[in-house]
N, C-alpha and C. Protein backbone atom coordinates (compact mmCIF):
# COMPACT_ATOMS: atom_id res chain seq x y z
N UNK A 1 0.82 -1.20 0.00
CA UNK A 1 0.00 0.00 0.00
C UNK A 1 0.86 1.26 0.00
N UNK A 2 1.82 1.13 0.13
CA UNK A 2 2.67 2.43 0.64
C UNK A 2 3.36 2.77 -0.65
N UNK A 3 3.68 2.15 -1.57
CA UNK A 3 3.88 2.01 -2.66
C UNK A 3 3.10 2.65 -4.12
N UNK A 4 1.93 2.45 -3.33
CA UNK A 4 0.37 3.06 -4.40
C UNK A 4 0.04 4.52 -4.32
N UNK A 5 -0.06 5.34 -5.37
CA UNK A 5 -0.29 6.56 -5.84
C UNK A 5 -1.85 6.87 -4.36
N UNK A 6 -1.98 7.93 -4.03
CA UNK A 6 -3.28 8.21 -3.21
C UNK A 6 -4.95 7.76 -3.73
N UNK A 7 -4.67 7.86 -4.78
CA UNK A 7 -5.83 7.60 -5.65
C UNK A 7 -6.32 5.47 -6.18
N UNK A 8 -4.79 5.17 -6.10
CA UNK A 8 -5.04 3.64 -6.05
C UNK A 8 -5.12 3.19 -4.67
N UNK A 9 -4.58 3.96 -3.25
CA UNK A 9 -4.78 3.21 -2.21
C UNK A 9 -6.05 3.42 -1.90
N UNK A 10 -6.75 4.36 -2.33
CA UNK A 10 -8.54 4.68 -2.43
C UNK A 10 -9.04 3.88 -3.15
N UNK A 11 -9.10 3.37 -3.71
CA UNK A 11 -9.66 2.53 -4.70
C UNK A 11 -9.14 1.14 -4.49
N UNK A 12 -8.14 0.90 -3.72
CA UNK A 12 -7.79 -0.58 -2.96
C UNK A 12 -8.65 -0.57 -1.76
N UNK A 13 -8.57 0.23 -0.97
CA UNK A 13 -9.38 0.45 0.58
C UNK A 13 -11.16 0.48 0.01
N UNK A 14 -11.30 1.25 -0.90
CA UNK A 14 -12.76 0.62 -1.09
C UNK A 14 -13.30 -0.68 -1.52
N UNK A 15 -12.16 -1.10 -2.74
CA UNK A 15 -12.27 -2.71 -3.07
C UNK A 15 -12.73 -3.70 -1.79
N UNK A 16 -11.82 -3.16 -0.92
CA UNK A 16 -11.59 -3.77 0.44
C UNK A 16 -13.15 -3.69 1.56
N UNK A 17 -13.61 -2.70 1.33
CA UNK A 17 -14.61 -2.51 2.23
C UNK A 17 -15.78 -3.19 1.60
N UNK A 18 -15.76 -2.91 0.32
CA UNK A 18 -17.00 -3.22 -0.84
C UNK A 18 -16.70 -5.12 -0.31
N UNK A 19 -15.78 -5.68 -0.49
CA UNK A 19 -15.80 -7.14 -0.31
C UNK A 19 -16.14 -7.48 1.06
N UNK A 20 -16.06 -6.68 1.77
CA UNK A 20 -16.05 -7.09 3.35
C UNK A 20 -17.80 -7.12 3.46
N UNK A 21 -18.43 -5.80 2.78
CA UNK A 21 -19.59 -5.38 3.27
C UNK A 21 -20.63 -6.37 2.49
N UNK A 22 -20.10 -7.49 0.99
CA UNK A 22 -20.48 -8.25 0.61
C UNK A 22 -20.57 -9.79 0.74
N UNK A 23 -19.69 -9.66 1.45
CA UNK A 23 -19.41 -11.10 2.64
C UNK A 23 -20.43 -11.05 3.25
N UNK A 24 -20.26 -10.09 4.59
CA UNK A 24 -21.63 -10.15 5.34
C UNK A 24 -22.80 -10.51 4.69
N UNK A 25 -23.26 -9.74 3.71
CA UNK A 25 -24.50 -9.93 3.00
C UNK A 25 -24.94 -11.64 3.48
N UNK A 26 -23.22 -12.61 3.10
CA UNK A 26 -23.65 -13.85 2.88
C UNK A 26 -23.59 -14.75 3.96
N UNK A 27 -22.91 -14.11 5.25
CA UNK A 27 -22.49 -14.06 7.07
C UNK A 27 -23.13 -13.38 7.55
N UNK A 28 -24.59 -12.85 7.79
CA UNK A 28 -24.92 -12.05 8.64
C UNK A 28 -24.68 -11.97 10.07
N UNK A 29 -24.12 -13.23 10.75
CA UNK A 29 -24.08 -13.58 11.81
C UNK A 29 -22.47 -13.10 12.71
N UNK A 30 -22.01 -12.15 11.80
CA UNK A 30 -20.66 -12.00 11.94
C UNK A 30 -20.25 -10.89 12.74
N UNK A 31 -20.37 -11.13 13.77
CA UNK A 31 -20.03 -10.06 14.62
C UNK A 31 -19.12 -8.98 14.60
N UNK A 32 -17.84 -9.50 14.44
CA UNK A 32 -16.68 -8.97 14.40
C UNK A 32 -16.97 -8.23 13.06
N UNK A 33 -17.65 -8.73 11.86
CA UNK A 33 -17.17 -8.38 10.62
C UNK A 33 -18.02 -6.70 10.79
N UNK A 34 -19.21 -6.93 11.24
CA UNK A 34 -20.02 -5.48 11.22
C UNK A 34 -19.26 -4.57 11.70
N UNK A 35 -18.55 -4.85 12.94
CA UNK A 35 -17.80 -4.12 13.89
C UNK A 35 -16.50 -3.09 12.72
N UNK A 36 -15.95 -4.28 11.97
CA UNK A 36 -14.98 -4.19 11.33
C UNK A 36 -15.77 -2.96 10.08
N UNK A 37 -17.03 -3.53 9.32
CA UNK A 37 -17.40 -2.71 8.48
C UNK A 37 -18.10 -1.00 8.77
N UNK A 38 -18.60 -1.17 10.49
CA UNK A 38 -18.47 0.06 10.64
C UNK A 38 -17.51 1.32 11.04
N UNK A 39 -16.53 0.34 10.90
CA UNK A 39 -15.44 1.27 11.20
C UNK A 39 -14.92 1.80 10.19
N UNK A 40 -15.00 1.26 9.13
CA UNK A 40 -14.29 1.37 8.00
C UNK A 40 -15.37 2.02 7.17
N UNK A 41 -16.48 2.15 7.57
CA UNK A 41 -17.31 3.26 6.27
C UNK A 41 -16.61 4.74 7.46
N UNK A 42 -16.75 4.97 8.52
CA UNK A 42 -16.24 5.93 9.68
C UNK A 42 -15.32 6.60 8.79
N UNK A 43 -14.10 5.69 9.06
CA UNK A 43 -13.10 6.29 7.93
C UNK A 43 -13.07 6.74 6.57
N UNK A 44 -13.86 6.13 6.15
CA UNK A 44 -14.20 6.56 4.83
C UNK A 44 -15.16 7.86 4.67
N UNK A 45 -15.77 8.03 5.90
CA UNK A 45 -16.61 9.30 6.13
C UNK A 45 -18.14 8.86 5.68
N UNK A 46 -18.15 7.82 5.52
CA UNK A 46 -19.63 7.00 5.28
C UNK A 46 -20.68 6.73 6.31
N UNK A 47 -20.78 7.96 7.46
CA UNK A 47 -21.69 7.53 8.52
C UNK A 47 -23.15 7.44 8.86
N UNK A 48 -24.07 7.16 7.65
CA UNK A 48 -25.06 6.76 7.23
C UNK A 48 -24.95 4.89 7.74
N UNK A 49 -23.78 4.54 6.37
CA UNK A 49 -23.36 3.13 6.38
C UNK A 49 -22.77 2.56 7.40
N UNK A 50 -22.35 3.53 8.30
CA UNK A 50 -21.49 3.37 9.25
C UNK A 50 -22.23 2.88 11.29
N UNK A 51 -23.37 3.80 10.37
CA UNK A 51 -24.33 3.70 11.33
C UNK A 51 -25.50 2.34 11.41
N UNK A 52 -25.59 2.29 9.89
CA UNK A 52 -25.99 0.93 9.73
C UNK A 52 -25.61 -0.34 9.99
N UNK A 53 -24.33 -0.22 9.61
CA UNK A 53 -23.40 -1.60 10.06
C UNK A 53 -23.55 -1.60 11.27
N UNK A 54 -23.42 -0.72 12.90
CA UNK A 54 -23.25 -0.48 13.97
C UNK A 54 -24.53 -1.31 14.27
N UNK A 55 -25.81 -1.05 13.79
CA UNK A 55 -27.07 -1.67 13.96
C UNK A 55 -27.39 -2.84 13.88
N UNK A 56 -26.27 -3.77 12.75
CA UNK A 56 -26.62 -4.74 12.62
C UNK A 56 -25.75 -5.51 14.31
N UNK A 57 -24.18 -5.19 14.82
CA UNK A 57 -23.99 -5.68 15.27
C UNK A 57 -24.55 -5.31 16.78
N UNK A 58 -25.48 -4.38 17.03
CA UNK A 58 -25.85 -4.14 18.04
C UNK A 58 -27.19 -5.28 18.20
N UNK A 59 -27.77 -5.61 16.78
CA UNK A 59 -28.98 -6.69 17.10
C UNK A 59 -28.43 -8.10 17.46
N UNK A 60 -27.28 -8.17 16.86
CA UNK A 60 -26.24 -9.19 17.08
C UNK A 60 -25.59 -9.56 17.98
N UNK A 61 -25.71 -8.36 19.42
CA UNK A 61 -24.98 -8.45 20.49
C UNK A 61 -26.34 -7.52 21.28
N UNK A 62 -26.90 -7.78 21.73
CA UNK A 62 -27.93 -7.22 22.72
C UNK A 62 -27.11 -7.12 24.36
N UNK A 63 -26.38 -8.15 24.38
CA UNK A 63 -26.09 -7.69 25.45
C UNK A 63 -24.57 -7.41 25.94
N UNK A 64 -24.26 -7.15 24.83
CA UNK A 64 -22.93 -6.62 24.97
C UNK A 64 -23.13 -4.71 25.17
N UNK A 65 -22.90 -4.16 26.22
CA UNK A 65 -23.26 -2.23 26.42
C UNK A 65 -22.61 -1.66 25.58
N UNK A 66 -21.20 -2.66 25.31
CA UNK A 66 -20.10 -1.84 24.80
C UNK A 66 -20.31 -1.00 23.31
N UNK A 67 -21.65 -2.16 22.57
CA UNK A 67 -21.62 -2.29 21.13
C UNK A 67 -23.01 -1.27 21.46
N UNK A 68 -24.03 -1.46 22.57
CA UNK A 68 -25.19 -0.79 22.54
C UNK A 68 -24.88 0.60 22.34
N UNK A 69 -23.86 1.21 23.49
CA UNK A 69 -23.37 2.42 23.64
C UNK A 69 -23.05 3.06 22.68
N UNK A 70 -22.17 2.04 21.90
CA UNK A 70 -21.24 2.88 20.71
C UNK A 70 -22.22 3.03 19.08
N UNK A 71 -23.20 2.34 19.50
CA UNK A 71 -25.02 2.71 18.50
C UNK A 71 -25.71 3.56 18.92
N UNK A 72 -25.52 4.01 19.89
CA UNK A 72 -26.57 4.87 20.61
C UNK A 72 -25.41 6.31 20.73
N UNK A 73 -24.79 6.24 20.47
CA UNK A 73 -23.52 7.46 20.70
C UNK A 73 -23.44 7.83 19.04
N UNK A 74 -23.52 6.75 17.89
CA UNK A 74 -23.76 6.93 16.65
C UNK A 74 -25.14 7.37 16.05
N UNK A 75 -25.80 7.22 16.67
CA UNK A 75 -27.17 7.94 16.57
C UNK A 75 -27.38 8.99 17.06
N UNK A 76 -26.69 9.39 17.84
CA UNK A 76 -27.00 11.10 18.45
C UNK A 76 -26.02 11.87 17.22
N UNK A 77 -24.37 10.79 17.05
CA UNK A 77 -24.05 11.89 16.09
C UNK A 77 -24.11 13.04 14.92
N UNK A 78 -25.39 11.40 14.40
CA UNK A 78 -25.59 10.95 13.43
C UNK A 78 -27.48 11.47 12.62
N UNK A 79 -27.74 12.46 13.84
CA UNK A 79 -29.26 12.64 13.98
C UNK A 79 -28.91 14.12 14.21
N UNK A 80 -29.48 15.37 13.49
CA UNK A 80 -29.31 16.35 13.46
C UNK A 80 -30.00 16.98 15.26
N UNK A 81 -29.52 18.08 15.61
CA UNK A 81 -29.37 18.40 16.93
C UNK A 81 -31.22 18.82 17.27
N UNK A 82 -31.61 19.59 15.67
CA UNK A 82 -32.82 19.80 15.98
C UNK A 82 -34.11 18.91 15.99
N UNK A 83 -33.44 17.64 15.22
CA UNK A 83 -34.47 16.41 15.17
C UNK A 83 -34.61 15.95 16.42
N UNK A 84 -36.30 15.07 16.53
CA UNK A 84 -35.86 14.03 17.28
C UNK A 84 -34.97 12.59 17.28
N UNK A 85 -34.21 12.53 18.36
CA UNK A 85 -33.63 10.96 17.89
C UNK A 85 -34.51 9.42 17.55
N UNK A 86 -34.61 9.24 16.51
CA UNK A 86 -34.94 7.88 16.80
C UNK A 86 -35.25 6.78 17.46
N UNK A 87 -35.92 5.80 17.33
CA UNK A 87 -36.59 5.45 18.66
C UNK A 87 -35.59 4.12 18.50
N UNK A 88 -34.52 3.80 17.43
CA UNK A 88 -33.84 2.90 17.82
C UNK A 88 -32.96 3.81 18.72
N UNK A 89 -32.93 4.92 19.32
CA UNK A 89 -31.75 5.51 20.54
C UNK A 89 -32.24 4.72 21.61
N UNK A 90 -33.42 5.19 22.17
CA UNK A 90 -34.60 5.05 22.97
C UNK A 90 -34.37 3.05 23.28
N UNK A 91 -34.26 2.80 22.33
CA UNK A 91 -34.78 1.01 22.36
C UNK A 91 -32.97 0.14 22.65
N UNK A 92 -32.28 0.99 22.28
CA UNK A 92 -30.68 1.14 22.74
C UNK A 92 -30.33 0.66 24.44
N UNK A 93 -30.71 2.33 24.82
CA UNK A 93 -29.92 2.79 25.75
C UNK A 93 -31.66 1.86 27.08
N UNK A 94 -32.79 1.49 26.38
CA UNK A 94 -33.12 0.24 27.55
C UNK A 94 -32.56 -1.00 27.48
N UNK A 95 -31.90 -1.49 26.49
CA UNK A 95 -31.16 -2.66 27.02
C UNK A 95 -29.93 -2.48 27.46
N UNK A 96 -29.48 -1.72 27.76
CA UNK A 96 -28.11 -1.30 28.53
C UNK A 96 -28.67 -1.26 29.88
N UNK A 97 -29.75 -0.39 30.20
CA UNK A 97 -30.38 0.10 31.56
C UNK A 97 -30.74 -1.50 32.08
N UNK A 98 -31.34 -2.30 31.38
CA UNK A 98 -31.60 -3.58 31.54
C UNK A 98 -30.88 -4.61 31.94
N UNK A 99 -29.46 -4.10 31.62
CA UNK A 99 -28.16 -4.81 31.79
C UNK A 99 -27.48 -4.52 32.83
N UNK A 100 -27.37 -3.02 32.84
CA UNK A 100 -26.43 -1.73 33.46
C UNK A 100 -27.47 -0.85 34.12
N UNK A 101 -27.62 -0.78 34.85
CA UNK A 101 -29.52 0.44 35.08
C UNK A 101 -28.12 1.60 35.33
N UNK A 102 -27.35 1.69 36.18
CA UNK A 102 -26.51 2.59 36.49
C UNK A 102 -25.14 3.08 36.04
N UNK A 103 -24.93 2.44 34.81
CA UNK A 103 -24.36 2.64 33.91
C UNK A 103 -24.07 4.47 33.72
N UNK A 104 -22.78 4.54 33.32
CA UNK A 104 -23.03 6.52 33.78
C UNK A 104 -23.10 7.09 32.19
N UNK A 105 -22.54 6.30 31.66
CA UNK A 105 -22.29 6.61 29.96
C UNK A 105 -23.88 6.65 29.62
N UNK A 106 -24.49 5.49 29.49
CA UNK A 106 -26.13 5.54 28.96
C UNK A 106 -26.80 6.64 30.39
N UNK A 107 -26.45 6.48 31.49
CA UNK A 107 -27.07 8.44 32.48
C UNK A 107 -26.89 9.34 31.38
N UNK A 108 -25.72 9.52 30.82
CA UNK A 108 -25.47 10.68 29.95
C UNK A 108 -26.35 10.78 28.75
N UNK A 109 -26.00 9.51 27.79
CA UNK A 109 -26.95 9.72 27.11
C UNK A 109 -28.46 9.82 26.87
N UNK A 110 -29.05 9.30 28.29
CA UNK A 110 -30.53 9.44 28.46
C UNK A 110 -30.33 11.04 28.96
N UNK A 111 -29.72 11.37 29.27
CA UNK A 111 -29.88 12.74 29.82
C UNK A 111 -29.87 13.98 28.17
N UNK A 112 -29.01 13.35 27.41
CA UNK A 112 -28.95 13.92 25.96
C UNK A 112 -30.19 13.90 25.26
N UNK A 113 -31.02 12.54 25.43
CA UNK A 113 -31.90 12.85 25.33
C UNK A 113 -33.23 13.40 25.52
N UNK A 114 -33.59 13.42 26.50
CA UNK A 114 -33.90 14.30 27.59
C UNK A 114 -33.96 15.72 27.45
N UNK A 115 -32.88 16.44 26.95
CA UNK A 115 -32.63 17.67 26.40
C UNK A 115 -33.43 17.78 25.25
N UNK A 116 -33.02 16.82 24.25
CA UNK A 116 -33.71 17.05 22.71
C UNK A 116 -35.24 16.68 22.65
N UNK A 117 -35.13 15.87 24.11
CA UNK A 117 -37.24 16.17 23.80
C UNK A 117 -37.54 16.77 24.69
N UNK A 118 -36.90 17.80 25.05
CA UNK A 118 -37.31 19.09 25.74
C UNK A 118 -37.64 18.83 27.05
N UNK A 119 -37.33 17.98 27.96
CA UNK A 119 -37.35 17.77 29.05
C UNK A 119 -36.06 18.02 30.18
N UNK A 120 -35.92 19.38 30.61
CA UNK A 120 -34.40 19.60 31.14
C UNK A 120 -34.36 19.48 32.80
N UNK A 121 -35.55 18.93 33.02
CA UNK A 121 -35.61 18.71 34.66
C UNK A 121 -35.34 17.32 34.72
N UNK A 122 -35.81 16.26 34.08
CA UNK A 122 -35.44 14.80 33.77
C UNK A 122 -33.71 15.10 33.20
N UNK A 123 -33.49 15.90 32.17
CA UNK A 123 -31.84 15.83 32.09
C UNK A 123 -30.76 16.18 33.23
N UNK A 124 -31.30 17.36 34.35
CA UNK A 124 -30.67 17.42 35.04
C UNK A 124 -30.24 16.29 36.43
N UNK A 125 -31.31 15.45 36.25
CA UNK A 125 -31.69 14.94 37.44
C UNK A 125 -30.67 13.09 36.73
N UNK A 126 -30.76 13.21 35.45
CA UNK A 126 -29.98 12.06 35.09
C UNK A 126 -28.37 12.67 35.41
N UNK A 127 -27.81 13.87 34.60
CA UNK A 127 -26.81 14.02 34.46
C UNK A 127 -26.47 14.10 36.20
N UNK A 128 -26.97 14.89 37.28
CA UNK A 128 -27.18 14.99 38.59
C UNK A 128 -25.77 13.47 39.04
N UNK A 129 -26.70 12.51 38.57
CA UNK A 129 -26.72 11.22 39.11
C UNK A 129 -25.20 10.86 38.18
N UNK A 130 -24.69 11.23 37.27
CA UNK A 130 -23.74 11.05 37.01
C UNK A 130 -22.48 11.99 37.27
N UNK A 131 -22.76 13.05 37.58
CA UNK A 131 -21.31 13.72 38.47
C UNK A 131 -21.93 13.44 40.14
N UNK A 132 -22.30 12.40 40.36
CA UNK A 132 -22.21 12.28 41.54
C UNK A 132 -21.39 10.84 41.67
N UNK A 133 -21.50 10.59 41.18
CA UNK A 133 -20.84 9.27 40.72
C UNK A 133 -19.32 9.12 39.92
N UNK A 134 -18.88 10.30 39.12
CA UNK A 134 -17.53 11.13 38.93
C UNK A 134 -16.89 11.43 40.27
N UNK A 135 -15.42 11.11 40.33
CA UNK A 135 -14.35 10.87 40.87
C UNK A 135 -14.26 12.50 40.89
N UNK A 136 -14.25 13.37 42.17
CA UNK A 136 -14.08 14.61 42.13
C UNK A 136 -12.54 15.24 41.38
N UNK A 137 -11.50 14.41 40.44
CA UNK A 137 -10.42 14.76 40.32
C UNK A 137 -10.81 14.23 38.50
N UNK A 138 -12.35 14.04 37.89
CA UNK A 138 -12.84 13.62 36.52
C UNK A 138 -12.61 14.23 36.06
N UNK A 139 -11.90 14.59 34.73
CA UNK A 139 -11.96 15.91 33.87
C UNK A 139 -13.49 15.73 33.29
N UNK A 140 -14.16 15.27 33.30
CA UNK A 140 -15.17 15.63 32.71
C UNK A 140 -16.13 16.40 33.77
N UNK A 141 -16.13 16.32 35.01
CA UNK A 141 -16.94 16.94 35.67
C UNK A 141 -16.98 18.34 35.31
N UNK A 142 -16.04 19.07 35.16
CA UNK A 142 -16.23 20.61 34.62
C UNK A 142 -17.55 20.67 33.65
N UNK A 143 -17.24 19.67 32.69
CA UNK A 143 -18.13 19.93 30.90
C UNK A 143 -18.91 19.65 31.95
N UNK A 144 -19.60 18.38 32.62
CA UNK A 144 -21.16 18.12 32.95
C UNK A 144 -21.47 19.45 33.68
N UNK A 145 -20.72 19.96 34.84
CA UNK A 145 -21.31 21.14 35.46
C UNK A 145 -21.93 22.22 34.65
N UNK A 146 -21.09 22.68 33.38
CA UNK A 146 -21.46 23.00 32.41
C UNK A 146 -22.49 23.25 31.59
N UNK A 147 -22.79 21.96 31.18
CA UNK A 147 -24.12 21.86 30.78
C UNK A 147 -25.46 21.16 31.55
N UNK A 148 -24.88 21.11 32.83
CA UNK A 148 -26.27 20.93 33.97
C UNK A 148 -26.79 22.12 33.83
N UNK A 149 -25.55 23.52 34.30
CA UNK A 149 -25.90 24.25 34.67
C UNK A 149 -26.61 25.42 33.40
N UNK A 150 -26.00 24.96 31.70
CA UNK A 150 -27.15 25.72 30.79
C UNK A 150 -28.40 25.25 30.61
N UNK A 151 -29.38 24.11 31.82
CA UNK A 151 -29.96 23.51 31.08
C UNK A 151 -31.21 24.71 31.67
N UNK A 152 -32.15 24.73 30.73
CA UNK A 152 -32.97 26.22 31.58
C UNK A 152 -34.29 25.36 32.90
N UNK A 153 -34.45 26.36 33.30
CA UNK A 153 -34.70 26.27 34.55
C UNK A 153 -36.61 26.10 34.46
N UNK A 154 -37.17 25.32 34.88
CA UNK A 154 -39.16 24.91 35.00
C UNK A 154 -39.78 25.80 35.57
């Protein structure tokens, strides 16, 4: 590859993805491979496809959080700020809660959502529960204080 003009290692790396994403077609059961194909539309800047692939291995792994999370973190990206999210977010982040109820990553993101359907007393009261649960030395506690504290007031 290192060898190949920019324009043939593009056109090798898609060869590459195009065969991977046509395999599956004939493996749906392939865990790793979705994993693998959504990473690689990511890179490619394909996060439509990217988001899709994520879906298949999230039906594929229900109870893995790791794969729920990282679908449900692709769907907020992936869903304009003024839309609502999708109710595969929603159908996500309960089998994590189902798994994980206290999970702080899915707190956050129920709290994200929460915001976008206009509910900022339910967001504060999730995010609440997750800088309480942050290690007072978290770099993230600043950002959550942050945006606890823009969320407007009932």
């Amino acid at each position: 590859m290192a060898n190949l003009t920019p324009e043939q290692r593009d056109a090798t790396i898609r060869a590459m993805v195009d065969s991977l994403a046509q395999r599956l077609q004939n493996e749906p059961n392939d865990l790793e491979g979705w994993l693998k194909l959504s990473r690689s539309y990511g890179v490619l800047g394909e996060s439509d496809k990217a988001v899709e692939a994520l879906s298949h291995a999230a039906t594929l792994a229900p109870d893995r959080t790791d794969i729920q999370l990282d679908y449900a973190s692709a769907l907020l990206q992936t869903t304009p700020e003024t839309a609502a999210l999708p109710p595969a977010f929603d159908e996500t982040l309960a089998r994590v809660r189902a798994k994980e109820p206290g999970n702080l990553a899915m707190l956050y993101f129920d709290g994200l959502g929460a915001v976008r359907a206009g509910k900022p007393a339910e967001a504060r009261k999730l995010w609440s529960q997750v800088l309480a649960a942050l290690p007072a030395d978290a770099p993230q506690r600043a950002q959550l204080e942050r945006q606890i504290n823009a969320l407007p007031a009932e």
